[in-house]
Protein backbone atom coordinates (compact mmCIF):
# COMPACT_ATOMS: atom_id res chain seq x y z
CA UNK A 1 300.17 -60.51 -64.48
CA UNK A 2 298.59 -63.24 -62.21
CA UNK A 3 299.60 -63.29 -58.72
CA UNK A 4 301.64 -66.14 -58.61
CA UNK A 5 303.61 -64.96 -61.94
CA UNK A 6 304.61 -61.58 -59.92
CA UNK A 7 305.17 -63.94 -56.81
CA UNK A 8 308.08 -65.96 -58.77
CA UNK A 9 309.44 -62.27 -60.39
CA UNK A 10 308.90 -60.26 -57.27
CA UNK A 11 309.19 -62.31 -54.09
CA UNK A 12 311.35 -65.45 -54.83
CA UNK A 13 313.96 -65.58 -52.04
CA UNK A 14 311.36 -65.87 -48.86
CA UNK A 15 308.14 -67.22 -50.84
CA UNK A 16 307.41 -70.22 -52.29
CA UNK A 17 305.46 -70.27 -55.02
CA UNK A 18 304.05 -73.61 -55.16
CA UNK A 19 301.79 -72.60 -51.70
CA UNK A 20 299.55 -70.58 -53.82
CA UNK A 21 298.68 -72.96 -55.85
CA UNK A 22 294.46 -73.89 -55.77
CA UNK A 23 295.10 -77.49 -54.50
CA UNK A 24 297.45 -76.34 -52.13
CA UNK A 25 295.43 -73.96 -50.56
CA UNK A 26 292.47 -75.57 -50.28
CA UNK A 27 294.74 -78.56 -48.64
CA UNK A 28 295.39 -75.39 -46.19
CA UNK A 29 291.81 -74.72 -45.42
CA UNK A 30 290.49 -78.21 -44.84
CA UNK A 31 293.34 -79.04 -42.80
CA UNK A 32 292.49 -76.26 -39.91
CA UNK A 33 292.73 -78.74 -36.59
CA UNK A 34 294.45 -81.08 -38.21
CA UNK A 35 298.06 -79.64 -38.31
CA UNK A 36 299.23 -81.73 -34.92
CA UNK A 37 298.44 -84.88 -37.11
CA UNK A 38 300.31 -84.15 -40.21
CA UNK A 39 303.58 -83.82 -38.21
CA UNK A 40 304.96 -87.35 -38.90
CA UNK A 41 303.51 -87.01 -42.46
CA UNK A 42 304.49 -86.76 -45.74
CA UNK A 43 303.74 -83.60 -47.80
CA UNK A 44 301.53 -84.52 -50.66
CA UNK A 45 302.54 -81.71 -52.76
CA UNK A 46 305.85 -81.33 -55.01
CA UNK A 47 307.96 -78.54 -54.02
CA UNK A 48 306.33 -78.45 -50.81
CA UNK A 49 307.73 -79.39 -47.23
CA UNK A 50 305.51 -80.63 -44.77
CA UNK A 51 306.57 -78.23 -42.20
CA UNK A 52 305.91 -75.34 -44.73
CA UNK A 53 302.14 -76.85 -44.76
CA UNK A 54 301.77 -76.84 -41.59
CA UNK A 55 303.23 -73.04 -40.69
CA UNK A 56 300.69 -71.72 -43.03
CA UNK A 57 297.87 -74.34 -41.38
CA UNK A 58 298.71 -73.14 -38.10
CA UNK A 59 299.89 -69.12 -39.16
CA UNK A 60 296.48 -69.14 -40.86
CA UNK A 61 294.58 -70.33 -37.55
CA UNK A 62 295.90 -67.97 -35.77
CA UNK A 63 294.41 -64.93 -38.02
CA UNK A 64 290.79 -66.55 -37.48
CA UNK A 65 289.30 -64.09 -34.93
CA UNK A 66 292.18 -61.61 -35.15
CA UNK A 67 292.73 -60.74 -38.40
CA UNK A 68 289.43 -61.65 -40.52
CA UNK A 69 290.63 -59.99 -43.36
CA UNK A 70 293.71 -62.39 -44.28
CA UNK A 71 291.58 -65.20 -42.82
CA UNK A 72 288.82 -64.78 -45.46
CA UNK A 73 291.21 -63.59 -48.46
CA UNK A 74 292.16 -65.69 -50.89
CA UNK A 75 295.85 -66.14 -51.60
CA UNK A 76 297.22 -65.10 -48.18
CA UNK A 77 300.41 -66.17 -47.97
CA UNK A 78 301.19 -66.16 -43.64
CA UNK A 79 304.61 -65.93 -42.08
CA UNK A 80 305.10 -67.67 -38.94
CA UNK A 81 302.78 -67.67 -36.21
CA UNK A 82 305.16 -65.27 -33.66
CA UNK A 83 304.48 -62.77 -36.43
CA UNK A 84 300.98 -63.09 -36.03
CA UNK A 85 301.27 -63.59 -32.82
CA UNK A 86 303.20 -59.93 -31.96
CA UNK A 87 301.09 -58.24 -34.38
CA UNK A 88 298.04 -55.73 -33.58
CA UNK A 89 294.48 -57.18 -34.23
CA UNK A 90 292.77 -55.28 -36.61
CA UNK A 91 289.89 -54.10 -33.97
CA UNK A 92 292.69 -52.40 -32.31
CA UNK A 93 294.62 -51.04 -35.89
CA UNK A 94 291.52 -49.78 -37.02
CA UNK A 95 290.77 -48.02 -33.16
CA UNK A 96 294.36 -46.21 -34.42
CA UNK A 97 292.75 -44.09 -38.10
CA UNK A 98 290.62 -42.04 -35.34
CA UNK A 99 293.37 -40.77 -33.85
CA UNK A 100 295.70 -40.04 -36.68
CA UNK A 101 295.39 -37.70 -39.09
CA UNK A 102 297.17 -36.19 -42.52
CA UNK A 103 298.00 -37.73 -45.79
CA UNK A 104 301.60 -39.70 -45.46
CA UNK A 105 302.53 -42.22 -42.23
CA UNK A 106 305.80 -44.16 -41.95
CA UNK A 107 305.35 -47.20 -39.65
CA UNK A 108 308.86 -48.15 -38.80
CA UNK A 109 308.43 -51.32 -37.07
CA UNK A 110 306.47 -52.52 -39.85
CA UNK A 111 305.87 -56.36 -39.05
CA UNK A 112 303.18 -58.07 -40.75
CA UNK A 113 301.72 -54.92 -41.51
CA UNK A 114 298.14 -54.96 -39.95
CA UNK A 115 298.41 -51.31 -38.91
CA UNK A 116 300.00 -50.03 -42.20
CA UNK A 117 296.84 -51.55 -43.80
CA UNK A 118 294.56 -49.41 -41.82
CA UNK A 119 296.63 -46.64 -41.86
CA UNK A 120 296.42 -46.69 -46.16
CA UNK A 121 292.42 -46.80 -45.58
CA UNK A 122 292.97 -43.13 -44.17
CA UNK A 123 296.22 -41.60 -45.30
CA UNK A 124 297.02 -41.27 -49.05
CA UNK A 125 300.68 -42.47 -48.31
CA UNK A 126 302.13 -45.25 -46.03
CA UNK A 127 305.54 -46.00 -45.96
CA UNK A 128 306.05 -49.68 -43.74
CA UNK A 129 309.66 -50.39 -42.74
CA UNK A 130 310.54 -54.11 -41.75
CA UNK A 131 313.92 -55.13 -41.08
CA UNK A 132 312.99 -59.03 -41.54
CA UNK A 133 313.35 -59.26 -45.51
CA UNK A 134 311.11 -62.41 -45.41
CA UNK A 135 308.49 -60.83 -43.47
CA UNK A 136 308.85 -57.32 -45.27
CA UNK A 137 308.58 -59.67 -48.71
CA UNK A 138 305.45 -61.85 -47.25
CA UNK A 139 303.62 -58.25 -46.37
CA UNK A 140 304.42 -56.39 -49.04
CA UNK A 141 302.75 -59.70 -51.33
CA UNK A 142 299.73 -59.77 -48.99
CA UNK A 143 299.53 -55.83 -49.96
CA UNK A 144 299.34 -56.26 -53.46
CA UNK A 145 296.58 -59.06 -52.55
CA UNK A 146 294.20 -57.21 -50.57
CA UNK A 147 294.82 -54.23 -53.12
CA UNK A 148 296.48 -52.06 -50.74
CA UNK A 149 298.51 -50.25 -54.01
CA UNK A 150 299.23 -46.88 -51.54
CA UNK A 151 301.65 -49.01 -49.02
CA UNK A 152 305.36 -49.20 -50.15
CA UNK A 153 307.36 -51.42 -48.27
CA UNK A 154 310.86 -50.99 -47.56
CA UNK A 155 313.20 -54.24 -45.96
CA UNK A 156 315.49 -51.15 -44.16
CA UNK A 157 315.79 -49.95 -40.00
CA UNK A 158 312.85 -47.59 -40.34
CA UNK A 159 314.37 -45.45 -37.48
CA UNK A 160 317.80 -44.56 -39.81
CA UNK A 161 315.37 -44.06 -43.20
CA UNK A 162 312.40 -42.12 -41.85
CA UNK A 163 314.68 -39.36 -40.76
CA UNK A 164 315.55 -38.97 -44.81
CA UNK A 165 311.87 -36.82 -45.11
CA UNK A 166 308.47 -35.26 -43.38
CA UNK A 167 305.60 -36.87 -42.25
CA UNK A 168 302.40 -36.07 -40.93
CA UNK A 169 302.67 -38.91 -38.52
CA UNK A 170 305.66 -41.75 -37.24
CA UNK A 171 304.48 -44.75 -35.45
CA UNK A 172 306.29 -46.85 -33.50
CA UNK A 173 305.27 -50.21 -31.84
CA UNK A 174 308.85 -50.78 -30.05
CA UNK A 175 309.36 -54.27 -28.46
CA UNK A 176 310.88 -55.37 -25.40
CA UNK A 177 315.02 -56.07 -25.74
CA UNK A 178 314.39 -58.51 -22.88
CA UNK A 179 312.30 -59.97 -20.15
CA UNK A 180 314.16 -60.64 -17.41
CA UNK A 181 313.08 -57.84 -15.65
CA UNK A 182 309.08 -59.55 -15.21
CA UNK A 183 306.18 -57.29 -15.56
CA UNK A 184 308.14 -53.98 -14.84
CA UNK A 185 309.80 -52.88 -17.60
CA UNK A 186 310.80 -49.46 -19.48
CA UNK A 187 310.32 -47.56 -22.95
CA UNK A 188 314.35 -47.64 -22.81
CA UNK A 189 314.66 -51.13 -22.19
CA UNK A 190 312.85 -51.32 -25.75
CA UNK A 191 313.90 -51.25 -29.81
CA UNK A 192 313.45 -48.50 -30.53
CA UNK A 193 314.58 -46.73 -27.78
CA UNK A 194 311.37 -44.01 -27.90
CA UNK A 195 312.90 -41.98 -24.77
CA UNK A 196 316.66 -41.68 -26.78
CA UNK A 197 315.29 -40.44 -30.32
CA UNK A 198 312.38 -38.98 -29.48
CA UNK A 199 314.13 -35.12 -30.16
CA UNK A 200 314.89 -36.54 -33.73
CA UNK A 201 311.64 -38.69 -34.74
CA UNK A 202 309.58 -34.99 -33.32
CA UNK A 203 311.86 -33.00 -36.00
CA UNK A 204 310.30 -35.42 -38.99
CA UNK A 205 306.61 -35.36 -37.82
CA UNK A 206 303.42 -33.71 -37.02
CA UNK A 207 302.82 -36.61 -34.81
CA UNK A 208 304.50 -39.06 -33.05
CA UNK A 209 302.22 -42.37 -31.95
CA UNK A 210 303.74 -44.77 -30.04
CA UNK A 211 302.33 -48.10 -29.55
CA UNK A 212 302.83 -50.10 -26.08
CA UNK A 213 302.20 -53.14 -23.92
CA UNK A 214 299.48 -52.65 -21.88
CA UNK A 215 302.01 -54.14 -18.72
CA UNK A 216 304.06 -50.59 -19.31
CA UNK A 217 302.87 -48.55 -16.03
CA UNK A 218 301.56 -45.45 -17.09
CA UNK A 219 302.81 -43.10 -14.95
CA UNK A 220 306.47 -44.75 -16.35
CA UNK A 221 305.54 -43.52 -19.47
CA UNK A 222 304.98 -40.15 -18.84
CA UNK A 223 308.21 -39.79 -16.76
CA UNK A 224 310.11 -41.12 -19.93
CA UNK A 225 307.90 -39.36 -23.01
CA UNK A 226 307.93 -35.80 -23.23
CA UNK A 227 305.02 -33.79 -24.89
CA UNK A 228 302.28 -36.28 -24.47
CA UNK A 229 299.39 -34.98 -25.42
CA UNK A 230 296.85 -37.84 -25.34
CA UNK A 231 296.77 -41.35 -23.90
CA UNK A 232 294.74 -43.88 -25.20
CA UNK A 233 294.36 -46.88 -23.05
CA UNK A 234 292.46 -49.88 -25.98
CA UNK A 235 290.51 -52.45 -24.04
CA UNK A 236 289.09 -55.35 -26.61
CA UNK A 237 286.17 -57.29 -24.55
CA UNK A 238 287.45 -56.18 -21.23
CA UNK A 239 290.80 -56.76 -21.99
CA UNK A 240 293.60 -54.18 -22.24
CA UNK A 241 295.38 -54.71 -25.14
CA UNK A 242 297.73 -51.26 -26.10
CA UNK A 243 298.45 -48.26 -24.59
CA UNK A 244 298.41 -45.75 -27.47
CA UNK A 245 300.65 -42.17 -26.66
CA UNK A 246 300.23 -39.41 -28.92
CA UNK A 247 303.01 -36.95 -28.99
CA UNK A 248 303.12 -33.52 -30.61
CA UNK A 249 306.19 -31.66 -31.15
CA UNK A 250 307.05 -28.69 -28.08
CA UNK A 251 303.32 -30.26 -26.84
CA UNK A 252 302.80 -28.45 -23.23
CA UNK A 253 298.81 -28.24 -23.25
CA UNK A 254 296.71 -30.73 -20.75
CA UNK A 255 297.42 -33.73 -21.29
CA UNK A 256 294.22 -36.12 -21.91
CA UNK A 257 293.56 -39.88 -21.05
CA UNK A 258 291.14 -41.97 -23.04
CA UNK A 259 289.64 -45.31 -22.42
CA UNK A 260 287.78 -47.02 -24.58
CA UNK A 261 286.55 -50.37 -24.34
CA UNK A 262 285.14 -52.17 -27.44
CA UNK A 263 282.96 -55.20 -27.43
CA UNK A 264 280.47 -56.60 -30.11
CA UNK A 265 277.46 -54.70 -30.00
CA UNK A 266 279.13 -50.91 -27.84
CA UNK A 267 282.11 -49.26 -26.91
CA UNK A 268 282.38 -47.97 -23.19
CA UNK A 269 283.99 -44.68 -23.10
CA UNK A 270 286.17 -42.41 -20.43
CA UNK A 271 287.81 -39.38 -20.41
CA UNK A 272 289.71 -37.29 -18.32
CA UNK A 273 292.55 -35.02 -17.96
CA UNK A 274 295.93 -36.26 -16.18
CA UNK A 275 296.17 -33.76 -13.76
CA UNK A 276 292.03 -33.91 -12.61
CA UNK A 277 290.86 -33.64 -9.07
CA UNK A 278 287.95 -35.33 -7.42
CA UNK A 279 285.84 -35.80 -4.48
CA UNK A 280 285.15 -39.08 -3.42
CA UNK A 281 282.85 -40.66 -0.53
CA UNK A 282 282.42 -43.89 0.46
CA UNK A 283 279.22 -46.07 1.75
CA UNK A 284 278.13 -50.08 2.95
CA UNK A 285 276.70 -51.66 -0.61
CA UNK A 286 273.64 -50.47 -1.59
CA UNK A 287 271.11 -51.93 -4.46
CA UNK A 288 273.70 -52.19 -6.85
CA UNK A 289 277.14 -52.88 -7.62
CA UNK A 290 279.66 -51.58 -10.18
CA UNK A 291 283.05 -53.00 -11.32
CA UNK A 292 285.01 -50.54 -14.15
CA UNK A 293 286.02 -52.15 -17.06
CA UNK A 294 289.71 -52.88 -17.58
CA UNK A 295 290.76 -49.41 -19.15
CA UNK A 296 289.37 -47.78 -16.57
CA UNK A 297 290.85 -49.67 -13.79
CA UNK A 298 294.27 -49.89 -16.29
CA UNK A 299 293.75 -45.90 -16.34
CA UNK A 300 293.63 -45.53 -12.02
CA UNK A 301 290.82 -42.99 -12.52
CA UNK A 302 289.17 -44.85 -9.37
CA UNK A 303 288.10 -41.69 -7.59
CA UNK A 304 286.92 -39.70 -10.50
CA UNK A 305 284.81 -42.51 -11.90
CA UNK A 306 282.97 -42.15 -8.12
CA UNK A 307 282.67 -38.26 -8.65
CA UNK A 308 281.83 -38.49 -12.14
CA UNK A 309 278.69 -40.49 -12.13
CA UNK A 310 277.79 -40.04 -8.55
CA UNK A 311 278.53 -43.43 -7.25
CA UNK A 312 279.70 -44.46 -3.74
CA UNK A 313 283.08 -46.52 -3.24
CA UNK A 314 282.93 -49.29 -0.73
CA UNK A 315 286.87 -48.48 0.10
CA UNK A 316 289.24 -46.35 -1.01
CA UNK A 317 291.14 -49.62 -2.44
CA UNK A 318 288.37 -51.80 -3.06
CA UNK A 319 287.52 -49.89 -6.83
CA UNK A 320 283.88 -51.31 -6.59
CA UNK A 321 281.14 -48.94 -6.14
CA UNK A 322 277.36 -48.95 -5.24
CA UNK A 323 274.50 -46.94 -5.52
CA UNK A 324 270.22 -46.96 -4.63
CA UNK A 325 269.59 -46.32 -8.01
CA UNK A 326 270.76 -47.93 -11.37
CA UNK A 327 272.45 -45.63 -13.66
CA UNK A 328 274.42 -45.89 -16.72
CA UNK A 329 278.18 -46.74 -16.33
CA UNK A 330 281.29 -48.43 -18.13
CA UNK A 331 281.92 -51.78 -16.81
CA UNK A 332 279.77 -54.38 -15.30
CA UNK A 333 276.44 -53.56 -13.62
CA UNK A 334 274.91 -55.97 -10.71
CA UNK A 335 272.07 -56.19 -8.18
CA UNK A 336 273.12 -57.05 -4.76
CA UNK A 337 271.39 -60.06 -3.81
CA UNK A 338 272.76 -60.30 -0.23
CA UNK A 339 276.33 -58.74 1.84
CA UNK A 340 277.78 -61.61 3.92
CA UNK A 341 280.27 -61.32 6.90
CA UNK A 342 283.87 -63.46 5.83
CA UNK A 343 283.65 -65.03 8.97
CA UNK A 344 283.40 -68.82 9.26
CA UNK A 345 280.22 -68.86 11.23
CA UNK A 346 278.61 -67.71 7.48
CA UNK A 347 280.04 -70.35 5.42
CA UNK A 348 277.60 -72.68 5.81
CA UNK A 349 275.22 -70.10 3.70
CA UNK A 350 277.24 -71.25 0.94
CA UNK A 351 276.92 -75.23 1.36
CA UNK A 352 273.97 -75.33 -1.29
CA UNK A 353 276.46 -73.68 -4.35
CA UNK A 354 278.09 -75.39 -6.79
CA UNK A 355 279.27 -72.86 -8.94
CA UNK A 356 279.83 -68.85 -8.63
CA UNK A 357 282.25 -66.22 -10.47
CA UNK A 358 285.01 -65.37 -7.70
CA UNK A 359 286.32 -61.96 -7.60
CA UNK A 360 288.75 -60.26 -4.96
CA UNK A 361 289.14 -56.47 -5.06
CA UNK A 362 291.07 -55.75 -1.83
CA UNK A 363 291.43 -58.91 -0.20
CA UNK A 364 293.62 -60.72 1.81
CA UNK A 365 293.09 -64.33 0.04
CA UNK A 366 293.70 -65.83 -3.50
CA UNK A 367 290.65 -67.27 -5.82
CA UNK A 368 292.13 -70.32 -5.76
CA UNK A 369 291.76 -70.76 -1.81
CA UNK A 370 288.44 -69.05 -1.61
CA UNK A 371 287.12 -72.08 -4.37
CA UNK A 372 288.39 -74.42 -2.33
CA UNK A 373 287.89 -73.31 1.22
CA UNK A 374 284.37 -72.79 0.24
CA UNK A 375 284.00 -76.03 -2.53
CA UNK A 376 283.06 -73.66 -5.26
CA UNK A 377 283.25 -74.62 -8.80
CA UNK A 378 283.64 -71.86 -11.71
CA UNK A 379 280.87 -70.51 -13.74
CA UNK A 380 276.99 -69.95 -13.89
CA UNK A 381 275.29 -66.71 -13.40
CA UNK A 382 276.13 -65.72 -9.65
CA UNK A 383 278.60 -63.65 -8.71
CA UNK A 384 280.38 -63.39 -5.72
CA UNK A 385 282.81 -60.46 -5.15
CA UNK A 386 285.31 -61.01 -1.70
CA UNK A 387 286.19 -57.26 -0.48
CA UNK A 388 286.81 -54.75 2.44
CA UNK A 389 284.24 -52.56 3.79
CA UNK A 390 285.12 -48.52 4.21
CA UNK A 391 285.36 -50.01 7.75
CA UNK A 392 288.13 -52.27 7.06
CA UNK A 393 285.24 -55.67 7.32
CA UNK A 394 285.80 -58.21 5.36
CA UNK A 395 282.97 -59.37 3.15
CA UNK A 396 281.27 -61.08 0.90
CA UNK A 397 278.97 -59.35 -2.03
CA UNK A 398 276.41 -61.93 -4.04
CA UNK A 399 275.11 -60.41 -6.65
CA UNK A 400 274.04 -61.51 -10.37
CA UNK A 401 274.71 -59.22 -13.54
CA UNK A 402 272.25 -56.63 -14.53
């Protein structure tokens, strides 16, 4: 049976049919940046709206650096672009298969499904619950596209239905009810509430992996989670993009916190226990100059990344470090060019540059007003970091990356 004969037996209430045809599509792919145009046009196709064009124009875009997979496949048929939008890339869902582990998963807040994908690459089983019956229709079709024949998709509340058998793992991605509470915000506050079902989810499982927003404040999460045993804090390019809790049933071992921060050609790597202890000492900037990459810095391991690799902190706040010699370490690496006093007498060493990377790591002033109390522009290679000395100066560090 071709794929558009099962689409009009299998998936005729959400999905139309006519999308899939070759003209169609290929109307799709040439039309990439030129969706905002077609707006006050007229759809060219029969049995095709012009605002069902451009959703899968736009829905399609949107998959171009985050989900390759969909992007390159032929066939795809995209929901809107929230879903896309709210979904996990697939650096990150494919991050998740090294920590899981068994042969049958239920993801129960299914959504377009990027995770379940990864997860059938690894388990033998994977059961994807999506309460949206157009979206559970559009991924289960996209499934049987990209040949994904061990993922059965169910349009029921995955928290009710997973409870009806045993797993080797449950994972949960629960979203915020609301957001009028700003950047503060907790597991409870969410659908699912985690915190609330947790005793029944741990009775179907080996393990329990919940997905959050990398705005949830850690030690939040371990006040409201019981039997935590690992934390893994996801970083994509220097930018945090999940917190990732693994929970064991009657867990009460040490509890460990990974980061990991993946970019094209390494990962940067960091682990420690929760409850680890440090010594820390602190120095005036040496030959060089280290800044921790966002999982690190997400993680608040500031005083064991000093002890760990033998680095000085300029202050206890400032989470930049220096040493004589260079060494090996996750984040960016600089040479100190020269340490200038904030004090308006030096300014005028600045007159002669155009543009410099501002950054303020315990500091009393904004970017913003340093650019334009200094007539600084944004970009090119030097770097200019605004912080406080262990002696409470104010300075200035120019440096240029390693």
């Amino acid at each position: 049976m071709t794929l558009l004969k099962n689409l009009q037996k299998t998936y005729s209430i959400c999905l139309n049919k006519h999308i899939l045809k070759f003209a169609i599509q290929d109307f799709i792919k040439k039309n990439e940046f030129n969706s905002s145009k077609l707006v006050f046009s007229k759809s060219p196709f029969e049995g095709v709206t012009i605002r069902e064009l451009i959703q899968q124009i736009d829905a399609r875009k949107k998959c171009k650096n985050k989900l390759t997979t969909w992007y390159h496949s032929a066939k795809i048929y995209y929901p809107p672009k929230l879903n896309i939008e709210q979904c996990s890339s697939e650096i990150t869902a494919k991050y998740k298969t090294s920590i899981i582990e068994g042969d049958k998963i239920a993801d129960i807040t299914g959504g377009f499904g990027i995770d379940s994908y990864y997860f059938s690459k690894k388990m033998k089983k994977v059961h994807h619950f999506e309460l949206n019956k157009c979206l559970s229709e559009i991924t289960a079709y996209n499934f049987s596209v990209l040949k994904r024949n061990n993922i059965q998709c169910f349009t029921e509340d995955g928290l009710k239905n997973v409870l009806k058998e045993q797993y080797d793992v449950i994972y949960v991605d629960p979203s915020r009810r609301h957001d009028d509470k700003g950047k503060v915000f907790f597991l409870k506050d969410c659908e699912p509430n985690i915190p609330l079902h947790l005793p029944v989810l741990l009775k179907n499982c080996k393990t329990l992996l919940v997905k959050t927003s990398p705005m949830l404040d850690i030690s939040v999460g371990f006040n409201e989670l019981k039997f935590v045993s690992e934390l893994h804090i996801v970083a994509v390019k220097n930018d945090v993009k999940e917190l990732l809790w693994v929970i064991k049933p009657k867990f009460k071992g040490i509890q460990n916190i990974k980061t990991i921060n993946i970019s094209k050609d390494h990962n940067d790597v960091f682990n420690f226990n929760l409850n680890d202890t440090s010594k820390v000492d602190y120095d005036i900037p040496k030959k060089y100059l280290y800044e921790p990459n966002a999982a690190i810095m997400k993680s608040g391991a500031f005083d064991l990344i000093s002890d760990r690799y033998q680095i000085k902190k300029l202050h206890k706040h400032s989470h930049l470090y220096t040493s004589d010699e260079l060494i090996s370490f996750p984040g960016r690496q600089f040479i100190i060019n020269k340490v200038t006093p904030y004090q308006k007498k030096y300014f005028k060493e600045f007159i002669t540059i155009e543009k410099a990377n501002i950054s303020i790591r315990n500091f009393p002033e904004s970017v913003a007003f340093l650019r334009k109390r200094l007539r600084i522009k944004d970009g090119g290679n030097l770097f200019l970091f605004f912080t406080t000395t262990k002696e409470n100066k104010k300075i200035i560090v120019s440096c240029t990356k390693v």
